[in-house]
N, C-alpha and C. Protein backbone atom coordinates (compact mmCIF):
# COMPACT_ATOMS: atom_id res chain seq x y z
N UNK A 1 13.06 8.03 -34.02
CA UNK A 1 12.16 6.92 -33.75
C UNK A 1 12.81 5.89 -32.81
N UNK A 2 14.27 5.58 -33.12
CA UNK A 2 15.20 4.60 -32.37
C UNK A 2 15.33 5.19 -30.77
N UNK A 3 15.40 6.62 -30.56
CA UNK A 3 15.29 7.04 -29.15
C UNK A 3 13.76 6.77 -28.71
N UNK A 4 13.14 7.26 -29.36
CA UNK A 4 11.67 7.57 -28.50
C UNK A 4 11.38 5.94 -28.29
N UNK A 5 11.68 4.82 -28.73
CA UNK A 5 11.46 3.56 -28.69
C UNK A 5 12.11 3.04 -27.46
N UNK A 6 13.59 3.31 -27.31
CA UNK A 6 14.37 3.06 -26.35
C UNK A 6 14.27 3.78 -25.29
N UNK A 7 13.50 5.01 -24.91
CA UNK A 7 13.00 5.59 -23.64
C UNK A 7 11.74 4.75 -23.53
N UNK A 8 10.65 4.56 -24.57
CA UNK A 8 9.43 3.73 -24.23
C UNK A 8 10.08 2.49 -23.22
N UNK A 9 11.07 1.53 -23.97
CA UNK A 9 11.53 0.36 -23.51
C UNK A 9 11.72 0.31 -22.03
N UNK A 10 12.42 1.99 -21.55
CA UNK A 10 13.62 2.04 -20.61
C UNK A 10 12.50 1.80 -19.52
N UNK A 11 11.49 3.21 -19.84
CA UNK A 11 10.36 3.36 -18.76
C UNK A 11 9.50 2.06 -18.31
N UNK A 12 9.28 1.07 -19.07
CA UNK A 12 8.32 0.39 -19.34
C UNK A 12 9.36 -1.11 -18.07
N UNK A 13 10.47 -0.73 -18.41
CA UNK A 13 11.19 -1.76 -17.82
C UNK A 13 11.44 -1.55 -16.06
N UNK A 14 12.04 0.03 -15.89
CA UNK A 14 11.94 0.51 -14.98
C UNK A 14 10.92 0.54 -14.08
N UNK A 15 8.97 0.89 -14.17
CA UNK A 15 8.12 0.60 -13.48
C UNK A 15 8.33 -0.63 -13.10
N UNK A 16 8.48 -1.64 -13.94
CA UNK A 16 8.10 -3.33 -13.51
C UNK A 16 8.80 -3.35 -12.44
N UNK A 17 10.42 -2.95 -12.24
CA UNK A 17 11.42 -3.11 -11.31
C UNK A 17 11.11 -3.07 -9.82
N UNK A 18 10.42 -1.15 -9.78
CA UNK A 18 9.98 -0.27 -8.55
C UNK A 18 9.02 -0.66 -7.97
N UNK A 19 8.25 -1.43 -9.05
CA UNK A 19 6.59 -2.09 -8.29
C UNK A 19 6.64 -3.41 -7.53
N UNK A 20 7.55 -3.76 -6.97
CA UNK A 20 7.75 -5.06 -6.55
C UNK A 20 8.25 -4.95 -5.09
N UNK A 21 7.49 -5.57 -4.03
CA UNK A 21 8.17 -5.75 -2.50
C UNK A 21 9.10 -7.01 -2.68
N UNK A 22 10.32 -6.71 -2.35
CA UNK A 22 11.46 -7.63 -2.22
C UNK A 22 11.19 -8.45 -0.90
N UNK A 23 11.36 -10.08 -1.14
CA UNK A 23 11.50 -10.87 -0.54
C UNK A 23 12.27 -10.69 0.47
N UNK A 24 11.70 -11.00 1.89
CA UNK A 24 12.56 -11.32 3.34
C UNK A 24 12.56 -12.34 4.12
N UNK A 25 13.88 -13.22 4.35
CA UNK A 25 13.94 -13.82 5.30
C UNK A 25 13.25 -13.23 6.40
N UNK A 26 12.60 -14.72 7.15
CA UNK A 26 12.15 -14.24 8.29
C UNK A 26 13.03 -14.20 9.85
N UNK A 27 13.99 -14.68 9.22
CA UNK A 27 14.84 -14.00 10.55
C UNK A 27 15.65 -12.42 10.65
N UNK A 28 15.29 -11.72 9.04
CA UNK A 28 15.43 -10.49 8.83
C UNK A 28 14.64 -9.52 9.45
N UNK A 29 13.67 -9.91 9.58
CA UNK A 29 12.14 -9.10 9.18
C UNK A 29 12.48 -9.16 10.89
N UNK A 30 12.53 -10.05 11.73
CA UNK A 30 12.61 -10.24 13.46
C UNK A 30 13.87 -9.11 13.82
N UNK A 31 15.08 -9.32 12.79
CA UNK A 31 16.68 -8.54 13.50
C UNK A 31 15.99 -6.94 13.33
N UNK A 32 15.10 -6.82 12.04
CA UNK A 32 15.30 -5.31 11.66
C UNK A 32 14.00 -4.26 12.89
N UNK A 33 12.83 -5.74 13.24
CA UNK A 33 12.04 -5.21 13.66
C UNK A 33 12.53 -4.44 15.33
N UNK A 34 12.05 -3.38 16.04
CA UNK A 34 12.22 -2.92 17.28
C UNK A 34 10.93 -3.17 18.16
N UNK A 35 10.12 -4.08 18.11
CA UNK A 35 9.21 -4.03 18.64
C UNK A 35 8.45 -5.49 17.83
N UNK A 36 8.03 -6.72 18.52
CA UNK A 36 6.70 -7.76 18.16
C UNK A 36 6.26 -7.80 18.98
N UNK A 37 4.80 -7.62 19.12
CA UNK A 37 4.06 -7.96 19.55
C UNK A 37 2.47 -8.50 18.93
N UNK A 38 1.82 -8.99 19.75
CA UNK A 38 0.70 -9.50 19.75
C UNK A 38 -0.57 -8.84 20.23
N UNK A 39 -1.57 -7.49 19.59
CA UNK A 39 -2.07 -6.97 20.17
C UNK A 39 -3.44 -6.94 19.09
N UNK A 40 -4.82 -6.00 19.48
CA UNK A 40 -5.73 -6.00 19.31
C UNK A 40 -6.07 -4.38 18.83
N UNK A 41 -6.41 -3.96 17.55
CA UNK A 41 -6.76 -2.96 17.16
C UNK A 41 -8.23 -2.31 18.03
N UNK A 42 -7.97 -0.91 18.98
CA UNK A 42 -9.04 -0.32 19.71
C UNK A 42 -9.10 0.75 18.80
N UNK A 43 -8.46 1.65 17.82
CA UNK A 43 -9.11 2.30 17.15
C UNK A 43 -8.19 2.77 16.03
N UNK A 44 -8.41 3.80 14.66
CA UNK A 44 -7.63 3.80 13.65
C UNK A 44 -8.68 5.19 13.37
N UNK A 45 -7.62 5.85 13.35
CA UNK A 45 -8.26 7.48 13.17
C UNK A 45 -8.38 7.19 11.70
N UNK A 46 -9.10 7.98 11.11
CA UNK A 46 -9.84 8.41 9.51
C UNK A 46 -9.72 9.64 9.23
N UNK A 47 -8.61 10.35 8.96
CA UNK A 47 -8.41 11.48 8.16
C UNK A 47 -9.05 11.88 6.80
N UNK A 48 -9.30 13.07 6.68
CA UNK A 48 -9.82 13.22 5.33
C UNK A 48 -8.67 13.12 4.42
N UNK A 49 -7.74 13.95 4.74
CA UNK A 49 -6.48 13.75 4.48
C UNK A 49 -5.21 13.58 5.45
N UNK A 50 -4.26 12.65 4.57
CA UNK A 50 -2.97 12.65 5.77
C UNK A 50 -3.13 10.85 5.91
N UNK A 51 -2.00 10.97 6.82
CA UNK A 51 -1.78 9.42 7.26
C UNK A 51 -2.70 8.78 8.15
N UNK A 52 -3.17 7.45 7.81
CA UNK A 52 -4.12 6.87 8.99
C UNK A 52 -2.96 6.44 10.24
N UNK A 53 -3.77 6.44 11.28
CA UNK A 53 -2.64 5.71 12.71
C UNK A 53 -3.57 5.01 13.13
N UNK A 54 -3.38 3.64 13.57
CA UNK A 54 -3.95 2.70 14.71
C UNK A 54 -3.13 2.63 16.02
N UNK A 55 -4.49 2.37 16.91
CA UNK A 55 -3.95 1.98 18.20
C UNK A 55 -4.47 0.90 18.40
N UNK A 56 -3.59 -0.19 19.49
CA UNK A 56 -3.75 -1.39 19.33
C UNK A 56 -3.31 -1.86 20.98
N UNK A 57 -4.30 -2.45 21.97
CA UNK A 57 -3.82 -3.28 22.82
C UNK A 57 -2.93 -4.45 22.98
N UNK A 58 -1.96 -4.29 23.69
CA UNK A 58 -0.72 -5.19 23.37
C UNK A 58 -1.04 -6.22 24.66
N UNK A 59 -1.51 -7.88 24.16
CA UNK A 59 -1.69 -8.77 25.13
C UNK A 59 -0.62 -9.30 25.61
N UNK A 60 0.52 -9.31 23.89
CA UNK A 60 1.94 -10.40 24.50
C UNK A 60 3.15 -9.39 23.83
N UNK A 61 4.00 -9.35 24.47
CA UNK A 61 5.41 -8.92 24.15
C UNK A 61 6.00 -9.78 23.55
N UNK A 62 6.90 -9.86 22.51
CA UNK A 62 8.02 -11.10 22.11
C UNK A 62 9.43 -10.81 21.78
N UNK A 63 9.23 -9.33 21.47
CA UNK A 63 10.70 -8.07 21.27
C UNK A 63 10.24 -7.14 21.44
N UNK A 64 11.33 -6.34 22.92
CA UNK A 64 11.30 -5.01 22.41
C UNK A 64 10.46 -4.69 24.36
N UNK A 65 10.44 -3.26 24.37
CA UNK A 65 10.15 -3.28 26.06
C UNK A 65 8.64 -3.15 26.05
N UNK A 66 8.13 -3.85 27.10
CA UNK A 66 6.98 -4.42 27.58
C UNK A 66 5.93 -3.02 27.89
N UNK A 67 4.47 -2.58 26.64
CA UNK A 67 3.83 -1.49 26.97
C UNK A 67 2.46 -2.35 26.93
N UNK A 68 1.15 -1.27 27.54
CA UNK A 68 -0.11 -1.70 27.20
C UNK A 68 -0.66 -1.43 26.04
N UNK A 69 -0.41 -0.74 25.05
CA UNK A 69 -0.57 -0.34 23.84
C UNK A 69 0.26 0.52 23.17
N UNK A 70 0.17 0.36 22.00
CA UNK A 70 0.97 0.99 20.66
C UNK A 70 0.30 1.38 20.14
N UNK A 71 0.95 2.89 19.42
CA UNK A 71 0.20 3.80 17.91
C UNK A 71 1.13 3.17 16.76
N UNK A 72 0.78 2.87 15.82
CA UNK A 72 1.92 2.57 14.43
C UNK A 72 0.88 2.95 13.49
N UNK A 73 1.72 3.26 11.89
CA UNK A 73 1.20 3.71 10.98
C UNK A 73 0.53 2.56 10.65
N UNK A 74 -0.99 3.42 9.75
CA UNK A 74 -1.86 2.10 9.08
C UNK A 74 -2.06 2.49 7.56
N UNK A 75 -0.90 3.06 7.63
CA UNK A 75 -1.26 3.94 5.72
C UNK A 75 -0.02 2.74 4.99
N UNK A 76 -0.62 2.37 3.82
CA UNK A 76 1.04 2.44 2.79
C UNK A 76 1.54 3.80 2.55
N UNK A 77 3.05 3.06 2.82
CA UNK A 77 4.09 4.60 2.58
C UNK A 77 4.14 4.62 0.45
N UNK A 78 3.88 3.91 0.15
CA UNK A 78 4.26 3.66 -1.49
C UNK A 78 3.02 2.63 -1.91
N UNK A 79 3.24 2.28 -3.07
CA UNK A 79 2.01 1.16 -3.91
C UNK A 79 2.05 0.11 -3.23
N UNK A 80 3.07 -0.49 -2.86
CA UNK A 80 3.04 -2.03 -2.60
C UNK A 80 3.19 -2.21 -1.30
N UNK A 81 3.06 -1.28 -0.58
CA UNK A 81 3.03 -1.19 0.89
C UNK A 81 1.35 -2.01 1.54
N UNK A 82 1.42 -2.91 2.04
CA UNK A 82 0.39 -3.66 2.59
C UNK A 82 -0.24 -3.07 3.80
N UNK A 83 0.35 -1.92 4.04
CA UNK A 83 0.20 -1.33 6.12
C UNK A 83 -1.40 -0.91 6.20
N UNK A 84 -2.12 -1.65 6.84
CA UNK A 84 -3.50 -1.17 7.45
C UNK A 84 -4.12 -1.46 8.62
N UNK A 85 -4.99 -1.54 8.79
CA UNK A 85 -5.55 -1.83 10.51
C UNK A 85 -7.00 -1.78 10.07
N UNK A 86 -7.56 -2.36 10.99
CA UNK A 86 -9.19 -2.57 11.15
C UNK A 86 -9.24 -2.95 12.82
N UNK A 87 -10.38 -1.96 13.54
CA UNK A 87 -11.04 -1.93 14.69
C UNK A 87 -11.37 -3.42 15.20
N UNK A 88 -10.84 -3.57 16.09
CA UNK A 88 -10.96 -5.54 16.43
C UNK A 88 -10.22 -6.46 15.65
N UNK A 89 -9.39 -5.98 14.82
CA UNK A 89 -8.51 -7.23 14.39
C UNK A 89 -7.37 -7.12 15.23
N UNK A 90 -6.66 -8.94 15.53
CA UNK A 90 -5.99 -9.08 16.67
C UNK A 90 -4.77 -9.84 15.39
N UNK A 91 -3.64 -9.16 15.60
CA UNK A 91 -2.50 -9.96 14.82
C UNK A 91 -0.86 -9.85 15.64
N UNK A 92 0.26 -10.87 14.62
CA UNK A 92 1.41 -10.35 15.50
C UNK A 92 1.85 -9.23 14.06
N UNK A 93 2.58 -8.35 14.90
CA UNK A 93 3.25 -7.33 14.51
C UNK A 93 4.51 -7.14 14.65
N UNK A 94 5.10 -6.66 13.57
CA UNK A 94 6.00 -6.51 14.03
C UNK A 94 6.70 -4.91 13.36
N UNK A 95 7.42 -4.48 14.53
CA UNK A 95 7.04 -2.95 14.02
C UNK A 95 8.25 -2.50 13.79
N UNK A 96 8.77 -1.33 13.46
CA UNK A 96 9.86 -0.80 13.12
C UNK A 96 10.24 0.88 14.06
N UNK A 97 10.45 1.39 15.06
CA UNK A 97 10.65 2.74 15.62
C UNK A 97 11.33 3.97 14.47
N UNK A 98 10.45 5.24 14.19
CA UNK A 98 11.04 5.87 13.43
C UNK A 98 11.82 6.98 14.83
N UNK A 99 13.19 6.96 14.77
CA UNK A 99 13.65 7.23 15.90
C UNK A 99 13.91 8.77 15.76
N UNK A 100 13.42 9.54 14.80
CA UNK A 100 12.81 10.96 15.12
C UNK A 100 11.64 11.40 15.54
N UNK A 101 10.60 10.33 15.13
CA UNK A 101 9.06 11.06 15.80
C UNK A 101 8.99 9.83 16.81
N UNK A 102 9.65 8.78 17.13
CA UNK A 102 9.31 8.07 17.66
C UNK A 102 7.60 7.28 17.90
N UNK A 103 7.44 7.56 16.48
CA UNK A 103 6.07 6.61 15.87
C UNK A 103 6.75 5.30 15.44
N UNK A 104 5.76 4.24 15.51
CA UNK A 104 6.09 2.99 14.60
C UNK A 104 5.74 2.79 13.67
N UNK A 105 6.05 1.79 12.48
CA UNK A 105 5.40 1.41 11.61
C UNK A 105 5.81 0.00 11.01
N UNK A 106 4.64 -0.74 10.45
CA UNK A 106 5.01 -2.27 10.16
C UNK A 106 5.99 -2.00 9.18
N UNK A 107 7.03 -3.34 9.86
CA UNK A 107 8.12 -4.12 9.19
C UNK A 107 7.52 -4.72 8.02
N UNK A 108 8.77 -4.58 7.11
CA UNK A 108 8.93 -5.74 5.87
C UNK A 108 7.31 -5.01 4.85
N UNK A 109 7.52 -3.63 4.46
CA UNK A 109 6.26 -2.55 3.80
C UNK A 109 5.13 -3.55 4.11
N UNK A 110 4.59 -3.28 5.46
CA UNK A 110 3.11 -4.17 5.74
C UNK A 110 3.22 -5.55 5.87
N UNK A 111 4.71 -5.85 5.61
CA UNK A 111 4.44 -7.81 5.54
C UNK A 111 4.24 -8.10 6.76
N UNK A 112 4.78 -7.48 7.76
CA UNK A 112 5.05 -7.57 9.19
C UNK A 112 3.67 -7.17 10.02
N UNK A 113 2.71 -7.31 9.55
CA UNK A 113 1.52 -7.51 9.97
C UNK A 113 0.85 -8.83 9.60
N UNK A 114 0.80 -9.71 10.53
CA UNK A 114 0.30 -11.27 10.49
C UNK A 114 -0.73 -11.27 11.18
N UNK A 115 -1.91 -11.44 10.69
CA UNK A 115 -3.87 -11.77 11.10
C UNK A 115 -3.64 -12.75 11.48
N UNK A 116 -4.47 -13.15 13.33
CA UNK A 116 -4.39 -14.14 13.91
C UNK A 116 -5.76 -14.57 13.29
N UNK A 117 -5.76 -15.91 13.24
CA UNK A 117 -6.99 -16.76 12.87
C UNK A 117 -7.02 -18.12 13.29
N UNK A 118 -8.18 -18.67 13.87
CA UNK A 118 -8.13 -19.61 14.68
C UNK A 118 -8.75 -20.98 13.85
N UNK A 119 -8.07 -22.27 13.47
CA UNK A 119 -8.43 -23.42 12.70
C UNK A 119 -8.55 -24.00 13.83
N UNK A 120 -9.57 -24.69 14.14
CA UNK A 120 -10.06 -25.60 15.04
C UNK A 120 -9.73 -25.22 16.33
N UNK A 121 -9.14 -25.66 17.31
CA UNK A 121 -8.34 -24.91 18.27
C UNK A 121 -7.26 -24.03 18.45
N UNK A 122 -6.72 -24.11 17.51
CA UNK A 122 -5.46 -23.90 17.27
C UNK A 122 -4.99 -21.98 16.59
N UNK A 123 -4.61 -21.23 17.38
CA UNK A 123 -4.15 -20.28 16.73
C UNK A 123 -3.16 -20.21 15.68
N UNK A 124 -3.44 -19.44 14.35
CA UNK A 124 -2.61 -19.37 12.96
C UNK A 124 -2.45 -17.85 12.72
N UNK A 125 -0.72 -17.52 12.53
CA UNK A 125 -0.97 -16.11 11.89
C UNK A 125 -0.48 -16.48 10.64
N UNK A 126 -1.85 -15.59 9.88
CA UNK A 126 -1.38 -15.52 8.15
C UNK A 126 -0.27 -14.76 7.84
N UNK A 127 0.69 -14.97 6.79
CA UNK A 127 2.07 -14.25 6.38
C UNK A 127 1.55 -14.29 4.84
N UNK A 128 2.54 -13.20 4.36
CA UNK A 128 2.36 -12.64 3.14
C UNK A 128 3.62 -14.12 1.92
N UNK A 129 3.47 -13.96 0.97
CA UNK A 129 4.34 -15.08 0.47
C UNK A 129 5.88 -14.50 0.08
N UNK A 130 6.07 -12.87 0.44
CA UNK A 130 7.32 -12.46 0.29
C UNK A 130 8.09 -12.84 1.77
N UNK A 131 7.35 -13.07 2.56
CA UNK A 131 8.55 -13.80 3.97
C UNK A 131 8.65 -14.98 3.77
N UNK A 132 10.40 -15.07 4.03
CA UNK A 132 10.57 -16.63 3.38
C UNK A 132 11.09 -17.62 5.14
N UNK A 133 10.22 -18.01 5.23
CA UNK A 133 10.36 -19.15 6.42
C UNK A 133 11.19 -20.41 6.26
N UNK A 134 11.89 -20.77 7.37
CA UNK A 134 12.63 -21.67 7.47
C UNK A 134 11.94 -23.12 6.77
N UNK A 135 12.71 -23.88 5.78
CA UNK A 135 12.28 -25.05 5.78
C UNK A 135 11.41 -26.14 6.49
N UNK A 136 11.78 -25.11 7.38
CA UNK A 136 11.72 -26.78 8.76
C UNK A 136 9.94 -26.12 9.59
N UNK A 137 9.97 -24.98 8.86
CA UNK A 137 8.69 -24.80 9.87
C UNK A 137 7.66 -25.01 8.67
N UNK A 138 6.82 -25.92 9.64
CA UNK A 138 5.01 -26.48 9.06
C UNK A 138 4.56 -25.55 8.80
N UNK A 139 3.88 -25.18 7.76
CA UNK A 139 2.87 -23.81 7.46
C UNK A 139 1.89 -24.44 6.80
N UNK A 140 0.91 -24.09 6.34
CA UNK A 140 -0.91 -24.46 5.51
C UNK A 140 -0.94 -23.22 4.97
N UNK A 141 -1.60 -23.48 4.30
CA UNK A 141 -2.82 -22.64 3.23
C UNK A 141 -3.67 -21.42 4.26
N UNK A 142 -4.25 -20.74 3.79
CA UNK A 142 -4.72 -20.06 4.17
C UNK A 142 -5.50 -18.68 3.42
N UNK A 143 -6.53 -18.82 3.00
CA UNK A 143 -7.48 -18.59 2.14
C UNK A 143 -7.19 -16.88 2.48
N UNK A 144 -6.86 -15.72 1.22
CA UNK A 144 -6.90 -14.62 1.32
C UNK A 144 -5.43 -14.44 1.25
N UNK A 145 -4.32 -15.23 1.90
CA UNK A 145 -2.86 -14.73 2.13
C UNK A 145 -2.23 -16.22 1.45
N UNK A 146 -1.36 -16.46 1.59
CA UNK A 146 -0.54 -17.65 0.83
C UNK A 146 -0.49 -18.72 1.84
N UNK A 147 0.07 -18.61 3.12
CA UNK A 147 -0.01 -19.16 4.28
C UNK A 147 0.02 -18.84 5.62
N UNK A 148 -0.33 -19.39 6.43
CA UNK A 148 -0.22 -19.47 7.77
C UNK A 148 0.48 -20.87 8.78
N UNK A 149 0.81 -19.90 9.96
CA UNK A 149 1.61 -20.60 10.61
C UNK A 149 0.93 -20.55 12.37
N UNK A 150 1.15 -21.99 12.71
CA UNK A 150 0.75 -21.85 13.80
C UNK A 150 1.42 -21.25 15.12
N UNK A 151 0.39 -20.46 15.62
CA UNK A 151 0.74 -19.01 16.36
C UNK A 151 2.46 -19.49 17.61
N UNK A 152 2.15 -20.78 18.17
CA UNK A 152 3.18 -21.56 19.36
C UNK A 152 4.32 -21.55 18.01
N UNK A 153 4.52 -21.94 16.88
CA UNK A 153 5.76 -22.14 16.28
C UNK A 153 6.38 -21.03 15.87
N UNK A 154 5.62 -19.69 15.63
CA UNK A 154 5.75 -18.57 15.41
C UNK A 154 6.46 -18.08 16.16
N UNK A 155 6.23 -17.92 17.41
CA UNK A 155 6.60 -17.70 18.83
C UNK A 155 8.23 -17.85 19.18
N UNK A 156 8.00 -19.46 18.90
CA UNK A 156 9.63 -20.24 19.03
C UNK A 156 10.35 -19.70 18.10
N UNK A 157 9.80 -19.16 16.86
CA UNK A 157 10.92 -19.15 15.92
C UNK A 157 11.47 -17.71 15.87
N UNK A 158 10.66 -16.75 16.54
CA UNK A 158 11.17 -15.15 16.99
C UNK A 158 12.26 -15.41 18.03
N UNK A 159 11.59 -16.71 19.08
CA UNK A 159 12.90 -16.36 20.20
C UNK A 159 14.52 -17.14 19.66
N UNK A 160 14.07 -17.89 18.91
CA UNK A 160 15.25 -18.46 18.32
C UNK A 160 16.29 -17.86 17.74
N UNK A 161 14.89 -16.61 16.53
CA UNK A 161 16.27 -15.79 15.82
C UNK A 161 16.97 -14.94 17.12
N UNK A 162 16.18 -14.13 18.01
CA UNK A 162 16.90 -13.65 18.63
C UNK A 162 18.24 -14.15 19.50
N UNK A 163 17.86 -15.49 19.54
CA UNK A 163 19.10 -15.71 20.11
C UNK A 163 20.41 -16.36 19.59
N UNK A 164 19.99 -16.25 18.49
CA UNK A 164 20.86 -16.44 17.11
C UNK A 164 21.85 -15.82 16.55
N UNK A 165 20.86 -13.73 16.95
CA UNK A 165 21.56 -13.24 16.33
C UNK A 165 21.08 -12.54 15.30
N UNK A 166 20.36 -13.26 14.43
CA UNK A 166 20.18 -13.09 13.31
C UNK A 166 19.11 -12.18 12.82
């Protein structure tokens, strides 16, 4: 009874562990990524089965060498993987090169996909609440995700890490 209790315990403890996306600095999520950009979903194949892929018009470069569009995965690789795409949504990305098939796929399991959305004039990409942003940068609310950041500070703070280092 004392084993079968203490495997119940073990298992029960173990899921909680595996089900969780670990927190990233966001000057991590920029060093690890090979590719940000700023582009516009033109289409996302629908398999019956198998992995979805989007393609996406690339308006702005911010890392990584300068193309007119990208394929990256739009599937989660695991549960807590956030990775998807929708036809006309425009966000920054930030991607990762798998340097055997030379496909991409979002940084930080899906965090690394930020929805541009526009408050008054002003462009905002939404972030997930596991990227942890510098103190010093202003962020808001943002209904659906935890917050957003405005798109010009976003910008500065990619070229910063890069030249950081970090």
């Amino acid at each position: 009874m004392r084993t079968l209790l203490a495997v119940l315990l073990a298992l029960g403890t173990a899921s909680q562990v595996l089900g969780k996306v670990a927190r990233i600095p966001f000057e991590e999520l920029v060093r690890q990524s090979d590719l940000i950009v700023v582009a516009k979903v033109s289409s996302v194949t629908r398999p019956l089965i198998g992995k979805k892929y989007a393609k996406a018009n690339v308006t702005e470069v911010w890392k990584g060498a300068s193309q007119e569009a990208v394929r990256f995965l739009a599937s989660p690789t695991w549960t807590c993987d956030s990775s998807t795409a929708q036809k006309g949504e425009t966000f920054v990305l930030f991607l990762i090169e798998d340097k055997k098939t030379h496909a991409y796929q979002i940084s930080g399991e899906g965090r690394g996909r930020m929805p541009i959305r526009t408050a008054g004039s002003k462009p905002y990409a939404s972030f997930w609440s596991e990227i942890i942003f510098p103190k010093y940068i202003p962020t808001t609310d943002e209904p659906g995700f935890t917050q957003a950041v405005e798109l010009v500070e976003l910008r500065k703070l990619v070229n910063s890490s890069m030249q950081t280092g970090k």
